[in-house]
C-alpha atoms as a PDB file:
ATOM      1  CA  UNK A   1       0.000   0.000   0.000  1.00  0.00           C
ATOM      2  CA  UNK A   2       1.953   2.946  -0.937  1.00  0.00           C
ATOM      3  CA  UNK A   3       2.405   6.344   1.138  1.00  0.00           C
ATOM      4  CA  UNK A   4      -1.135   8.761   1.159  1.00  0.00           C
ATOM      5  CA  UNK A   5      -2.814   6.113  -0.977  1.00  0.00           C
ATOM      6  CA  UNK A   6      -4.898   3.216   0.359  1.00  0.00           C
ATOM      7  CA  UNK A   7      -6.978   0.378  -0.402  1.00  0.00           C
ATOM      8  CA  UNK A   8     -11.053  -0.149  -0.036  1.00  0.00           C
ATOM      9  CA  UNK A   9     -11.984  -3.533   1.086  1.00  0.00           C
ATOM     10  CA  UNK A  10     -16.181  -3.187  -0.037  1.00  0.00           C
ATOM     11  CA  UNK A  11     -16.703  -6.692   1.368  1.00  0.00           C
ATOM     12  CA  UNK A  12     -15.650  -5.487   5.035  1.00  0.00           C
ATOM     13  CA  UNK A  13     -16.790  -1.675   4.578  1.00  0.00           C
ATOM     14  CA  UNK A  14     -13.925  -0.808   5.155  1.00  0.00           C
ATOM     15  CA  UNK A  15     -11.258   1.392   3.673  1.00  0.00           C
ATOM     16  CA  UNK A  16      -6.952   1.042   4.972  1.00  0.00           C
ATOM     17  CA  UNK A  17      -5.313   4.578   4.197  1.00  0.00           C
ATOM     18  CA  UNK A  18      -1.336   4.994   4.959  1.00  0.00           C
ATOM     19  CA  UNK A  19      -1.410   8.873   5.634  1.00  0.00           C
ATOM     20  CA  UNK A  20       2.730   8.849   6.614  1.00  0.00           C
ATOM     21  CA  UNK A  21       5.017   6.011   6.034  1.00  0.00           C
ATOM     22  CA  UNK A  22       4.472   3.142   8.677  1.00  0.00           C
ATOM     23  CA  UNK A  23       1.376   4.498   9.820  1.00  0.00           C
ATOM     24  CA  UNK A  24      -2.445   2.855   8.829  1.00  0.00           C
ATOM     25  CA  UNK A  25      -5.735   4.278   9.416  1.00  0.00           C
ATOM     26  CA  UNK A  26      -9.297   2.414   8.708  1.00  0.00           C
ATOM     27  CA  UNK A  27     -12.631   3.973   8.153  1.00  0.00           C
ATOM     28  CA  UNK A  28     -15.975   3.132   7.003  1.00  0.00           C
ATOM     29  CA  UNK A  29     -16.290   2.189   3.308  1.00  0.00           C
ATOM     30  CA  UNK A  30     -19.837   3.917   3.073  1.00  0.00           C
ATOM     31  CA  UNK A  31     -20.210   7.302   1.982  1.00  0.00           C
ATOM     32  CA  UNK A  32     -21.180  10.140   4.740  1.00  0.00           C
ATOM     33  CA  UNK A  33     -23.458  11.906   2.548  1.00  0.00           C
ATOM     34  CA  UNK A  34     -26.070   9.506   0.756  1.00  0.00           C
ATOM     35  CA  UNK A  35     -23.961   5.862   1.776  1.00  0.00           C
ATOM     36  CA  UNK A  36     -22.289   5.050  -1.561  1.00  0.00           C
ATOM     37  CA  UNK A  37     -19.250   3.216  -1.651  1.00  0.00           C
ATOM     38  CA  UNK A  38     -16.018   5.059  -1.607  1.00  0.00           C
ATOM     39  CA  UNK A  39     -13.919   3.825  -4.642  1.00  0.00           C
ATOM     40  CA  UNK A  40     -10.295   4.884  -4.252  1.00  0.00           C
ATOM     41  CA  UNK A  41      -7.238   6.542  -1.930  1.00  0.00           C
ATOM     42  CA  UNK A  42      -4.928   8.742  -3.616  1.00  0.00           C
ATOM     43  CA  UNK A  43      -2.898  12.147  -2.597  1.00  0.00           C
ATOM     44  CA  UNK A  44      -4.195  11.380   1.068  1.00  0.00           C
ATOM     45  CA  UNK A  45      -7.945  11.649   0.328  1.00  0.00           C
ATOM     46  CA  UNK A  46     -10.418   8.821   0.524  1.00  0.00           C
ATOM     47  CA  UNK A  47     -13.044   9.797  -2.578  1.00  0.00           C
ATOM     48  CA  UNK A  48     -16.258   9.049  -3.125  1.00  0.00           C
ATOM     49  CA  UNK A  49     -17.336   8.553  -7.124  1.00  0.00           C
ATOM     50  CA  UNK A  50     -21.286   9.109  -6.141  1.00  0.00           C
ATOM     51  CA  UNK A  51     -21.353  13.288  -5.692  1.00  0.00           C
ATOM     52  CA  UNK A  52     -17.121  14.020  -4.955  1.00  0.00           C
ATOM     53  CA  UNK A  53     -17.072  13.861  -1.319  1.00  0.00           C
ATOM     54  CA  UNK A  54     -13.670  13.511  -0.624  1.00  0.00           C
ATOM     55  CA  UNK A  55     -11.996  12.607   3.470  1.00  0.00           C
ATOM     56  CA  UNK A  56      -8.677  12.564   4.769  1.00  0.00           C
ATOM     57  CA  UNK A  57      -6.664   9.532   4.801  1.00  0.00           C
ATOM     58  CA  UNK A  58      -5.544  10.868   7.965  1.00  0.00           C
ATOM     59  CA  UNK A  59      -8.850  10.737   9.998  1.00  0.00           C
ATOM     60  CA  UNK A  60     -11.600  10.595   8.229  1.00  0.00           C
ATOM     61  CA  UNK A  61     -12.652  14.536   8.110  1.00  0.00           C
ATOM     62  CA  UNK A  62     -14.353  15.968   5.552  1.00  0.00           C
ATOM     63  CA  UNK A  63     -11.985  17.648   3.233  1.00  0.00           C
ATOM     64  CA  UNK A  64     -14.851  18.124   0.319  1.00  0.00           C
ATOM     65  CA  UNK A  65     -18.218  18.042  -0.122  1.00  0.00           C
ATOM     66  CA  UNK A  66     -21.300  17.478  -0.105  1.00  0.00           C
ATOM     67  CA  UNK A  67     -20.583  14.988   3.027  1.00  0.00           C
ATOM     68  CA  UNK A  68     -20.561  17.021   6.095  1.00  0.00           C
ATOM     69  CA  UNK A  69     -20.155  13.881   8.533  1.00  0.00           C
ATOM     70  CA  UNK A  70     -16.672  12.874   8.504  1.00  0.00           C
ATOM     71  CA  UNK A  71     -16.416   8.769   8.232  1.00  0.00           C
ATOM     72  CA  UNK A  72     -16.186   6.847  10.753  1.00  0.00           C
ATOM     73  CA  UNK A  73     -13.003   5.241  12.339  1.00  0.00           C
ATOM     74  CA  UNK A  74     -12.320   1.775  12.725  1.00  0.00           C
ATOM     75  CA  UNK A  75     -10.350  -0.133  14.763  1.00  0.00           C
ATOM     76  CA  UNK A  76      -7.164  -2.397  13.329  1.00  0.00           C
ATOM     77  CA  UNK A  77      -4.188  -4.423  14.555  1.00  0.00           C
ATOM     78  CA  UNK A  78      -0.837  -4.258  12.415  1.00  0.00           C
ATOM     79  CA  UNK A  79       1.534  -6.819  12.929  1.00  0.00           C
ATOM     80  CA  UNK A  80       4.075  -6.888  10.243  1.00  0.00           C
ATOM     81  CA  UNK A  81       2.474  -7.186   7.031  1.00  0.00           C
ATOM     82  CA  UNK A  82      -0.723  -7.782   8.387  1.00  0.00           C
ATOM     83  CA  UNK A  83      -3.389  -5.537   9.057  1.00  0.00           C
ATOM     84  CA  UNK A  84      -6.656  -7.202  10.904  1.00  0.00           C
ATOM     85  CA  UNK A  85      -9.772  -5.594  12.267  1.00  0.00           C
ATOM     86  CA  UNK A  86      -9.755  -5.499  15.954  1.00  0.00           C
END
């Protein structure tokens, strides 16, 4: 998973983001504003193909609209080259 990108795993709703080298966030997979998927990570921004909301890869916030509800965190364990929900 390279640096400010990230990958969405739909099947777990779940999106991993690596803001900073080393370091992995997870957030919901569903949309803030009307719960479409988000499709893709790039530049540190978690975007969402249904109406351009667009988070941070960082924590979730709302970095463009429509959504006004950032998405929500969720919890995961690294260990190595793992990455597991907790």
């Amino acid at each position: 998973m390279p640096q400010g990108g990230g990958k969405v795993f739909k099947d777990k709703d779940v999106v991993v983001t690596q803001p900073a080298a080393g370091e992995f966030k997870a957030f919901s997979a569903t949309c803030t504003h009307q719960g479409c998927p988000v499709s893709s990570v790039s530049n540190n921004e978690i975007v969402c193909p249904c109406h351009g909301s667009k988070f941070s890869a960082k924590d979730g916030s709302v970095t463009n609209g429509p959504a006004a509800k950032p998405l929500a965190e969720k919890k995961i364990t690294v260990s190595g080259d793992s990455i597991t929900l907790a």
